[in-house]
Protein backbone atom coordinates (compact mmCIF):
# COMPACT_ATOMS: atom_id res chain seq x y z
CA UNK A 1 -28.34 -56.00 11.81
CA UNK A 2 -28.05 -52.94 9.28
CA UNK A 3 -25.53 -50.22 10.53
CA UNK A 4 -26.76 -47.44 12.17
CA UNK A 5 -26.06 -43.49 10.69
CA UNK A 6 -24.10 -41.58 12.98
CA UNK A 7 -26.01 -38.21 11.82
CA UNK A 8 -29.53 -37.64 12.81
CA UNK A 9 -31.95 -36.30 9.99
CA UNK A 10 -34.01 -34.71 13.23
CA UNK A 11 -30.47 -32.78 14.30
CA UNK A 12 -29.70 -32.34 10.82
CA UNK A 13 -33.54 -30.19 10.68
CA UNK A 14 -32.88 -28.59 14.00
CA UNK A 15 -29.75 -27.21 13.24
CA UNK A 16 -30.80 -25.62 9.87
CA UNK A 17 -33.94 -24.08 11.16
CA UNK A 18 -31.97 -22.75 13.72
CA UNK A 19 -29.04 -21.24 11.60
CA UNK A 20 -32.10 -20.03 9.10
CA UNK A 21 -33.96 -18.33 12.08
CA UNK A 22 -30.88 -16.59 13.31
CA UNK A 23 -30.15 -15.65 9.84
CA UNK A 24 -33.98 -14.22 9.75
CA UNK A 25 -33.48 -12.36 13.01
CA UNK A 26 -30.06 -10.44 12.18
CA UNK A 27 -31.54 -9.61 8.68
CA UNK A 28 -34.57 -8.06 10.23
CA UNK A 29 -32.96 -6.40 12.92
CA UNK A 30 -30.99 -4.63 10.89
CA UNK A 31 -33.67 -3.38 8.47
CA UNK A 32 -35.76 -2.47 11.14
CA UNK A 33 -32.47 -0.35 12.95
CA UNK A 34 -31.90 1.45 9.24
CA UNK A 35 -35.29 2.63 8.98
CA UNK A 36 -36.21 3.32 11.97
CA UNK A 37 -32.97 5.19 13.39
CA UNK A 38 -32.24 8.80 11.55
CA UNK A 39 -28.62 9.09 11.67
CA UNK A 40 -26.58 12.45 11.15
CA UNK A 41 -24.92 12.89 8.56
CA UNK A 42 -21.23 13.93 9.38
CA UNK A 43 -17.86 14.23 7.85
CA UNK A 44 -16.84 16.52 4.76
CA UNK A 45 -18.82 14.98 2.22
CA UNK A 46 -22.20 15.97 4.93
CA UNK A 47 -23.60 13.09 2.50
CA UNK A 48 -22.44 13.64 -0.63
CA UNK A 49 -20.83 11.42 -2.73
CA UNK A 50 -17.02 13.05 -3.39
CA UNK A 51 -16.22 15.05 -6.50
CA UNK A 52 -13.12 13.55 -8.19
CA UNK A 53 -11.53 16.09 -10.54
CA UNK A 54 -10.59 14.24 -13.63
CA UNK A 55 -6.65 14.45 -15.06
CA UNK A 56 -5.70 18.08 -16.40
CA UNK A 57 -4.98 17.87 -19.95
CA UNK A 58 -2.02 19.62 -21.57
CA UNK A 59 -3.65 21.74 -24.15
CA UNK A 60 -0.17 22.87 -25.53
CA UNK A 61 1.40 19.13 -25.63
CA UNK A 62 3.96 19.49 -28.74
CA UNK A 63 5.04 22.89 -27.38
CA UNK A 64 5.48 21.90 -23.81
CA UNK A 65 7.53 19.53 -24.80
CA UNK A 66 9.56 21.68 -26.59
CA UNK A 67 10.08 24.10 -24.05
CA UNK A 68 10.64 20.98 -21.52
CA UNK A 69 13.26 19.97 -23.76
CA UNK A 70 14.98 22.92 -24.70
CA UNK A 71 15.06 23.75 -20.91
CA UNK A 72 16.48 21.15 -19.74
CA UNK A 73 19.19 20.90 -22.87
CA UNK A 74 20.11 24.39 -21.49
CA UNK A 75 20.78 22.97 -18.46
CA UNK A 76 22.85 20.19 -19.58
CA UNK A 77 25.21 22.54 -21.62
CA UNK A 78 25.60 25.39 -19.30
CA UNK A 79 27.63 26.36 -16.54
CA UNK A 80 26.16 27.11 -13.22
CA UNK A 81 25.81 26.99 -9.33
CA UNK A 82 23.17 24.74 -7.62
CA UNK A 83 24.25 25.68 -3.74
CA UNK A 84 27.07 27.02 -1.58
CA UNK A 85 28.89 23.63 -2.55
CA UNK A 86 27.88 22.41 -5.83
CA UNK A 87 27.76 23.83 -9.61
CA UNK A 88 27.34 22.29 -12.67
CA UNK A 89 29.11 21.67 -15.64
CA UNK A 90 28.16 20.66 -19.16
CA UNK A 91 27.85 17.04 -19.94
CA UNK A 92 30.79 17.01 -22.65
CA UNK A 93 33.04 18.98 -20.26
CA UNK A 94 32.44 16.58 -17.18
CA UNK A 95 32.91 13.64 -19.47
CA UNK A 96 35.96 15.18 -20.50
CA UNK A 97 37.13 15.26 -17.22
CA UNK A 98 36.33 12.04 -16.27
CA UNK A 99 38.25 10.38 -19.25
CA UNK A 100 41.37 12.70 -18.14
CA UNK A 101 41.33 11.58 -14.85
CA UNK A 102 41.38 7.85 -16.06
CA UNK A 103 44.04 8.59 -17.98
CA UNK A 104 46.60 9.09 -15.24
């Protein structure tokens, strides 16, 4: 006796048809809601797409970095307060220091 297939070709048919028309039926729905229902348009954009401001380039780049540089050397070999409890030193000075107090 030849053994007999667990799946059914006729269930096999029946359940793709009916996965197919479902597919059918959410594909038109949808279609049909997008056309036929006018939606507001709300938020910032009111419908337009966003304007994305591209990078600001330095115009001055050599020179900017001089004066970044220069600035911030300054900094590292001057005296000065930062607050009520803090100043700075110059770099040499603190390492100075910091070798001193080694030292002992």
């Amino acid at each position: 006796m030849p053994e007999r297939s667990d799946i059914s070709p006729r269930g096999l048919a029946v359940g793709a048809v009916t996965i197919l028309v479902g597919i059918g039926v959410a594909v038109g729905a949808a279609s049909l809601l997008v056309r036929e229902v006018d939606a507001p348009v709300t938020g910032a954009s009111r419908g337009e797409p966003p304007k994305i401001e591209g990078a600001r380039l330095q115009t001055a780049a050599p020179q900017d970095l001089q004066a970044f540089l220069r600035e911030k050397n300054e900094r590292l070999s001057s005296t000065g307060r930062v607050d009520d409890q803090h100043v700075h030193i110059p770099i040499d000075r603190a390492m100075r220091m910091l070798a001193k107090g080694r030292e002992k």
